[in-house]
N, C-alpha and C. Protein backbone atom coordinates (compact mmCIF):
# COMPACT_ATOMS: atom_id res chain seq x y z
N UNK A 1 0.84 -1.18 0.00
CA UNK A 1 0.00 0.00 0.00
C UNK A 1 0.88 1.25 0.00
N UNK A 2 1.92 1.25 0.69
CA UNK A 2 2.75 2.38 0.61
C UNK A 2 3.17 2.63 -0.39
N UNK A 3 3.58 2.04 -0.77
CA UNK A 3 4.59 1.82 -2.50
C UNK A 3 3.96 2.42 -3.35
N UNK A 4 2.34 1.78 -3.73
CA UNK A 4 1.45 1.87 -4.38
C UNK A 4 0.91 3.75 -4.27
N UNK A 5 0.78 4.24 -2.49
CA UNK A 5 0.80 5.32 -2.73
C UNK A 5 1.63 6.37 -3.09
N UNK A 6 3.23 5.92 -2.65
CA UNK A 6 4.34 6.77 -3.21
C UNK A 6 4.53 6.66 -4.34
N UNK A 7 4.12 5.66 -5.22
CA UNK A 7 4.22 5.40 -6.55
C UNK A 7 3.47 6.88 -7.27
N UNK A 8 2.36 6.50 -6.96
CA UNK A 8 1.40 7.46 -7.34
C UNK A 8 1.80 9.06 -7.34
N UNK A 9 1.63 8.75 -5.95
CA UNK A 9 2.41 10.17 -5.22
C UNK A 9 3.80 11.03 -6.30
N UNK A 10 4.70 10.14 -6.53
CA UNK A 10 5.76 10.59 -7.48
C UNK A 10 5.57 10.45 -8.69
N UNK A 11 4.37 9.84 -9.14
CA UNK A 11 3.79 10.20 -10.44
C UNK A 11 3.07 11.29 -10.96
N UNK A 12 2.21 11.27 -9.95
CA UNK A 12 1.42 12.54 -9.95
C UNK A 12 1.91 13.93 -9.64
N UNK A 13 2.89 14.31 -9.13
CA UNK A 13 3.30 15.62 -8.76
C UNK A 13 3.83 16.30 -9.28
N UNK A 14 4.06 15.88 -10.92
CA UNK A 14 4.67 16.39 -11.64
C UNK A 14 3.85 16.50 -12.92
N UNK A 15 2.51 15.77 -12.90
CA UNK A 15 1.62 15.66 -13.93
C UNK A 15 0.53 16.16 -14.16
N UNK A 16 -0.01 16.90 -15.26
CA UNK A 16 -0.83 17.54 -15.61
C UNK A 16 -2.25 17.24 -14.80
N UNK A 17 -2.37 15.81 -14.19
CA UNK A 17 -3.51 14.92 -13.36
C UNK A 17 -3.37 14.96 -11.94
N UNK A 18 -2.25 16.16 -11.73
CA UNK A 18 -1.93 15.85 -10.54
C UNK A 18 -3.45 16.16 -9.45
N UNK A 19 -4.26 17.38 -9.98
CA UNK A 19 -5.72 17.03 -8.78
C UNK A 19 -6.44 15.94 -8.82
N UNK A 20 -6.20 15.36 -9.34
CA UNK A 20 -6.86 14.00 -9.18
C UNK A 20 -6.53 12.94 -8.17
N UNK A 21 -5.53 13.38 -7.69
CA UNK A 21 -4.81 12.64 -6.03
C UNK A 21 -5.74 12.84 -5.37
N UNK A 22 -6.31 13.62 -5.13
CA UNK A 22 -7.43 13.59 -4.05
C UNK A 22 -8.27 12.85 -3.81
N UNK A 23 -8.96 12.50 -5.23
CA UNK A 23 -9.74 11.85 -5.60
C UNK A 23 -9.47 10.14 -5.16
N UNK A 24 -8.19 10.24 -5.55
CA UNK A 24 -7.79 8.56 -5.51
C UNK A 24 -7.53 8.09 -4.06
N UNK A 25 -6.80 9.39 -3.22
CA UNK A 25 -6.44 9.03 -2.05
C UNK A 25 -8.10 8.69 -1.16
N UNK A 26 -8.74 9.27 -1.58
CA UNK A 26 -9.76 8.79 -0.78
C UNK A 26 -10.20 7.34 -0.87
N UNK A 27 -10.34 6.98 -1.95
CA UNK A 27 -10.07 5.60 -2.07
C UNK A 27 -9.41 4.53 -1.48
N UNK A 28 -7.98 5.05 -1.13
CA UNK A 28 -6.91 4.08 -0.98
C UNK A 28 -7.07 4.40 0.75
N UNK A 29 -7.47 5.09 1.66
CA UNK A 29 -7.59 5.18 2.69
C UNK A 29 -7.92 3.90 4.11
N UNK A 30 -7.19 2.72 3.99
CA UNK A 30 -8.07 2.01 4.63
C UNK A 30 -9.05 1.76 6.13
N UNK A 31 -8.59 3.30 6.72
CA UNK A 31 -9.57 3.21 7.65
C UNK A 31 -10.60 3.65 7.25
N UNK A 32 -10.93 4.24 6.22
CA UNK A 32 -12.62 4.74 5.47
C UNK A 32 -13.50 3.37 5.82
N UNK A 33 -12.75 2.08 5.60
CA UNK A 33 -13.11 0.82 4.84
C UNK A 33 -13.56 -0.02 6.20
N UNK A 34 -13.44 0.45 7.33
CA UNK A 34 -13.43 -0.33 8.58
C UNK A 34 -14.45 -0.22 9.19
N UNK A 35 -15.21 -1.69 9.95
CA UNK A 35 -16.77 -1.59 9.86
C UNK A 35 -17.21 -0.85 10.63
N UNK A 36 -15.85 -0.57 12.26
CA UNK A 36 -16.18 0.26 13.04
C UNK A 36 -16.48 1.29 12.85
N UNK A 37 -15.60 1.98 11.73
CA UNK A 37 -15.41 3.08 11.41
C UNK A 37 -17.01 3.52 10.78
N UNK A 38 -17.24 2.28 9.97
CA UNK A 38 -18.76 3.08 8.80
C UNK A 38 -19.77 2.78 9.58
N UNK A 39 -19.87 2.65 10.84
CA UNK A 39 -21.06 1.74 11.58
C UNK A 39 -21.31 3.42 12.48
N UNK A 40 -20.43 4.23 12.63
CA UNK A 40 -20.72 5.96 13.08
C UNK A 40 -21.09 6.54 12.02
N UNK A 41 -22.09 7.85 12.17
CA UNK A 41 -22.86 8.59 11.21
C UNK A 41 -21.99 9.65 10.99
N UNK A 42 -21.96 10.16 9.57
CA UNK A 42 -20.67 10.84 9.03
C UNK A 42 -21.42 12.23 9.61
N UNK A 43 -20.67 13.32 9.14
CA UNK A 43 -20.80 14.74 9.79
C UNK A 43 -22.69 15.15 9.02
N UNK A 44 -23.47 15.48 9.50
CA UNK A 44 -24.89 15.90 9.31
C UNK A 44 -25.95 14.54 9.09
N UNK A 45 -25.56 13.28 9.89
CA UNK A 45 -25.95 12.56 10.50
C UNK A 45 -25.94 11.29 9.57
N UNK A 46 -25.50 11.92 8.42
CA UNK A 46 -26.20 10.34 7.42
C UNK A 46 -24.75 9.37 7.39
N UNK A 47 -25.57 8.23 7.00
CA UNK A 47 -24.66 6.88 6.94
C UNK A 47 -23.61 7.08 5.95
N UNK A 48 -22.38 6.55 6.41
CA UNK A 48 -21.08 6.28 6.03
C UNK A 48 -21.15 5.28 5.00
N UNK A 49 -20.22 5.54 3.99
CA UNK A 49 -20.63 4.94 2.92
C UNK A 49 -18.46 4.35 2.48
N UNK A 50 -18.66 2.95 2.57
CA UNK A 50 -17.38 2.50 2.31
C UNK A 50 -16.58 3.00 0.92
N UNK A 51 -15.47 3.88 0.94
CA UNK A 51 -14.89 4.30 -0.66
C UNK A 51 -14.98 3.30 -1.52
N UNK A 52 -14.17 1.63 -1.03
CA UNK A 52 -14.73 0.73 -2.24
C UNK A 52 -15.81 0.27 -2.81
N UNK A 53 -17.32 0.77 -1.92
CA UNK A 53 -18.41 0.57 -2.73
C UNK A 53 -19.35 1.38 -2.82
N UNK A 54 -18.20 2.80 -3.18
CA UNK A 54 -18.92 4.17 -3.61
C UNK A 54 -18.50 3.93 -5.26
N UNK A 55 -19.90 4.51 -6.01
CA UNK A 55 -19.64 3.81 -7.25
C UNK A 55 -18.88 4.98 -8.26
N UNK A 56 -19.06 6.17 -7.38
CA UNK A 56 -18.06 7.62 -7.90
C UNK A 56 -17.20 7.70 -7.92
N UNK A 57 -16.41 7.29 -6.32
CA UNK A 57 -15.32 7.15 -5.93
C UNK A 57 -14.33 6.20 -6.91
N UNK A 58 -15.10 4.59 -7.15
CA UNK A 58 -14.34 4.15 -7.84
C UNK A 58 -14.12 4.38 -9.12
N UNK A 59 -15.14 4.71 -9.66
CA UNK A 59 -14.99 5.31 -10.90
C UNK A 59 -13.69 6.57 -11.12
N UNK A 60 -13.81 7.73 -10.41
CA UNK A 60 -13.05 8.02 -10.50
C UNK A 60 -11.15 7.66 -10.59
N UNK A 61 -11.19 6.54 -9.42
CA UNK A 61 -9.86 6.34 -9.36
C UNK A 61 -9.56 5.30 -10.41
N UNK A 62 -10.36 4.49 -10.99
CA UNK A 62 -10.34 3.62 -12.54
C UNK A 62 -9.96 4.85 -13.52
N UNK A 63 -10.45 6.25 -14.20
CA UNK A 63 -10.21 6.93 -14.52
C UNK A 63 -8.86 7.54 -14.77
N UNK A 64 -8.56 8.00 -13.11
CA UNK A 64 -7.53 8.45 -12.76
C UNK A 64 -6.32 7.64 -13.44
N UNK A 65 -6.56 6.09 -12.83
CA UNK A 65 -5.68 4.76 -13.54
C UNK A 65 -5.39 5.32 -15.03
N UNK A 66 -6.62 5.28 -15.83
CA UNK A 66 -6.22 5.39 -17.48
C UNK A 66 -5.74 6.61 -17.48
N UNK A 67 -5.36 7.73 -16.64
CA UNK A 67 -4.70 8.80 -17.36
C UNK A 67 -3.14 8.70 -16.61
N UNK A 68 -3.08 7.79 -15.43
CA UNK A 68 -1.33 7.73 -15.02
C UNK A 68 -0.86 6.38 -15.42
N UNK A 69 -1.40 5.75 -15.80
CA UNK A 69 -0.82 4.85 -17.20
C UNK A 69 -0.70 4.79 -17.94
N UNK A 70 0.89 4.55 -18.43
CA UNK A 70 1.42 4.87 -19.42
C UNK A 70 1.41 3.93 -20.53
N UNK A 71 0.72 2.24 -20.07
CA UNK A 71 0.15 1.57 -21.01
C UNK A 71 -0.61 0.67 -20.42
N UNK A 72 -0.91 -0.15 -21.30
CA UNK A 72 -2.29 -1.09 -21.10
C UNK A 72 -1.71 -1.66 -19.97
N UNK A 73 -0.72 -2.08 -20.05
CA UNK A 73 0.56 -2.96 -18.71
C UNK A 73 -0.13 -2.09 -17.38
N UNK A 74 0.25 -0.89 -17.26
CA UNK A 74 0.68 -0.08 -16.09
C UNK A 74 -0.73 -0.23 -15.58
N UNK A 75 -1.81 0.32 -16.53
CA UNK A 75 -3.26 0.23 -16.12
C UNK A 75 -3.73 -0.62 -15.39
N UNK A 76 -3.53 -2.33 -16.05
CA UNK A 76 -3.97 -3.58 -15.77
C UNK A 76 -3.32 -3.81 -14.05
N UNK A 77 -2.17 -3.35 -14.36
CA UNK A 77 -1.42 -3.24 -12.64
C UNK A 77 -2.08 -2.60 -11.54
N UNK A 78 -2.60 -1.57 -11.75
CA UNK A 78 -3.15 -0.82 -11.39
C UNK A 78 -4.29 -1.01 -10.82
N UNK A 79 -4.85 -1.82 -11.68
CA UNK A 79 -6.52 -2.34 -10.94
C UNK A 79 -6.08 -3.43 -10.61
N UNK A 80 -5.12 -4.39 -10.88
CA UNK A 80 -5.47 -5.47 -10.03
C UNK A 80 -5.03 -5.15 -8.80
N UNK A 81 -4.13 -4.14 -8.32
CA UNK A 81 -3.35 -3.76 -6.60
C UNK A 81 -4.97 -3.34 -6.50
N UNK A 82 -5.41 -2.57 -7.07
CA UNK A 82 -6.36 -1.73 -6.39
C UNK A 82 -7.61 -3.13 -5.73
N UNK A 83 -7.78 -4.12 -7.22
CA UNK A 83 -8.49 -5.34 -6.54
C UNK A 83 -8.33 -5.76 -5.34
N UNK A 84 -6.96 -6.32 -5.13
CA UNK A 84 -6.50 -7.20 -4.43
C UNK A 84 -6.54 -5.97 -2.53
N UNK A 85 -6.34 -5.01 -2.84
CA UNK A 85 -6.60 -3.85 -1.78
C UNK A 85 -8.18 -3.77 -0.77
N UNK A 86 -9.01 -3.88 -2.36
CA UNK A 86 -10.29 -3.82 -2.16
C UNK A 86 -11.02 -4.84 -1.35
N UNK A 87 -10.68 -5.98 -1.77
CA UNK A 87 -10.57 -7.74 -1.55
C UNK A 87 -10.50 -7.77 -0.47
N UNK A 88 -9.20 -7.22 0.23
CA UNK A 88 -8.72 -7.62 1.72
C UNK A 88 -7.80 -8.92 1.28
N UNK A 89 -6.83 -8.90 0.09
CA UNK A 89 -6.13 -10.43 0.02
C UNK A 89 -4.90 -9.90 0.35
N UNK A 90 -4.24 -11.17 0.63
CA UNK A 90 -2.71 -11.19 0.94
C UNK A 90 -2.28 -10.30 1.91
N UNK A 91 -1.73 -9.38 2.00
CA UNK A 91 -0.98 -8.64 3.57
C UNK A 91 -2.30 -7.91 3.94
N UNK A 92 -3.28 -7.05 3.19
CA UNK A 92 -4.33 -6.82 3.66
C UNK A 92 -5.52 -7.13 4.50
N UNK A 93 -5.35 -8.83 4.05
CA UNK A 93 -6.41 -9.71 4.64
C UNK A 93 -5.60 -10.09 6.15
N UNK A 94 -4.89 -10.02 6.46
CA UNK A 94 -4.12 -10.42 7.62
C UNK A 94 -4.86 -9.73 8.82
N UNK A 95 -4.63 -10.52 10.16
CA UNK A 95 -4.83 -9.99 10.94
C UNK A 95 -4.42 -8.58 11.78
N UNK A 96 -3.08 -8.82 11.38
CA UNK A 96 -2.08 -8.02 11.53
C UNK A 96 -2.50 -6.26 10.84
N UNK A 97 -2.90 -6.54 9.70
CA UNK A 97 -3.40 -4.99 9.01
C UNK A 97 -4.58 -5.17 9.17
N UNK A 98 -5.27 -5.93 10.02
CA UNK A 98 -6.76 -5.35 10.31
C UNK A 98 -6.73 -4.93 11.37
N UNK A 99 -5.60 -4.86 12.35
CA UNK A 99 -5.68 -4.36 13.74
C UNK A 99 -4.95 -3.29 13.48
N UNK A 100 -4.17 -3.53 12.60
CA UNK A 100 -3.16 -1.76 12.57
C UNK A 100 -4.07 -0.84 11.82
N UNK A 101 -5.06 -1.24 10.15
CA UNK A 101 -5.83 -0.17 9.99
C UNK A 101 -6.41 1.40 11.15
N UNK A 102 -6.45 0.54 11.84
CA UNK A 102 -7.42 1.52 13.11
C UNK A 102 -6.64 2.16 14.20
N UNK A 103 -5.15 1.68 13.99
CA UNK A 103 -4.41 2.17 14.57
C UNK A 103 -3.19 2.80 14.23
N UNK A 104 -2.83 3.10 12.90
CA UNK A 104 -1.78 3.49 12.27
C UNK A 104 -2.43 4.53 11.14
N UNK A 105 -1.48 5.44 10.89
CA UNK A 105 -1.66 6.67 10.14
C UNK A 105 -1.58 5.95 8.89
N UNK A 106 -2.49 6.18 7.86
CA UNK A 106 -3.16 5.26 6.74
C UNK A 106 -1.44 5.16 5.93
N UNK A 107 -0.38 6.36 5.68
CA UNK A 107 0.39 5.62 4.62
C UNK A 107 1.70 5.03 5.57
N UNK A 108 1.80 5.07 6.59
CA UNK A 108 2.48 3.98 7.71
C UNK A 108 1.68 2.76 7.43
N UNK A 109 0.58 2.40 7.32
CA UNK A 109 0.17 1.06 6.77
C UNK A 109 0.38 0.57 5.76
């Protein structure tokens, strides 16, 4: 996840797409994603809505993907980290990053 955001991070800061970080970082946030977290009512009372199954959110950062890839390769990379993120597989799915989500500053995770 770090990688993935410094990746970005040093892609974007020099690129014409660079406001579009915003967009993506919200996405990649994984305490957004935590049940504790969406189970409290966001600011003017209404329900919390998880970034991976906001259908804007992702859209956007699929978007974002086709304009900081530089080919079909980079793209395809791109969504599958973002899959496999989304998923909860491999270091994500661990116990280990489900107890640190909630306790670590999102790009320390």
């Amino acid at each position: 996840m770090n990688c993935m955001i410094g990746e970005i991070g040093d892609i974007i800061k020099d690129n014409k797409h660079k406001d579009d970080s915003e967009k993506m970082t919200f996405a990649l946030i994984p305490f957004l994603d935590d049940s504790n977290y969406l189970q409290t009512l966001a600011p003017g009372g209404e329900a919390r809505r998880a970034p991976t199954f906001d259908r804007e959110v992702i859209d956007r950062v699929l978007k974002t993907f086709d304009k900081l890839g530089e080919n079909e390769e980079e793209k395809r990379m791109l969504r599958q980290q973002l899959a496999k993120f989304q998923a909860k597989e491999g270091f994500f799915g661990s116990l280990a990053a489900k107890f640190d989500v909630v306790t670590m500053p999102p790009i320390s995770w």
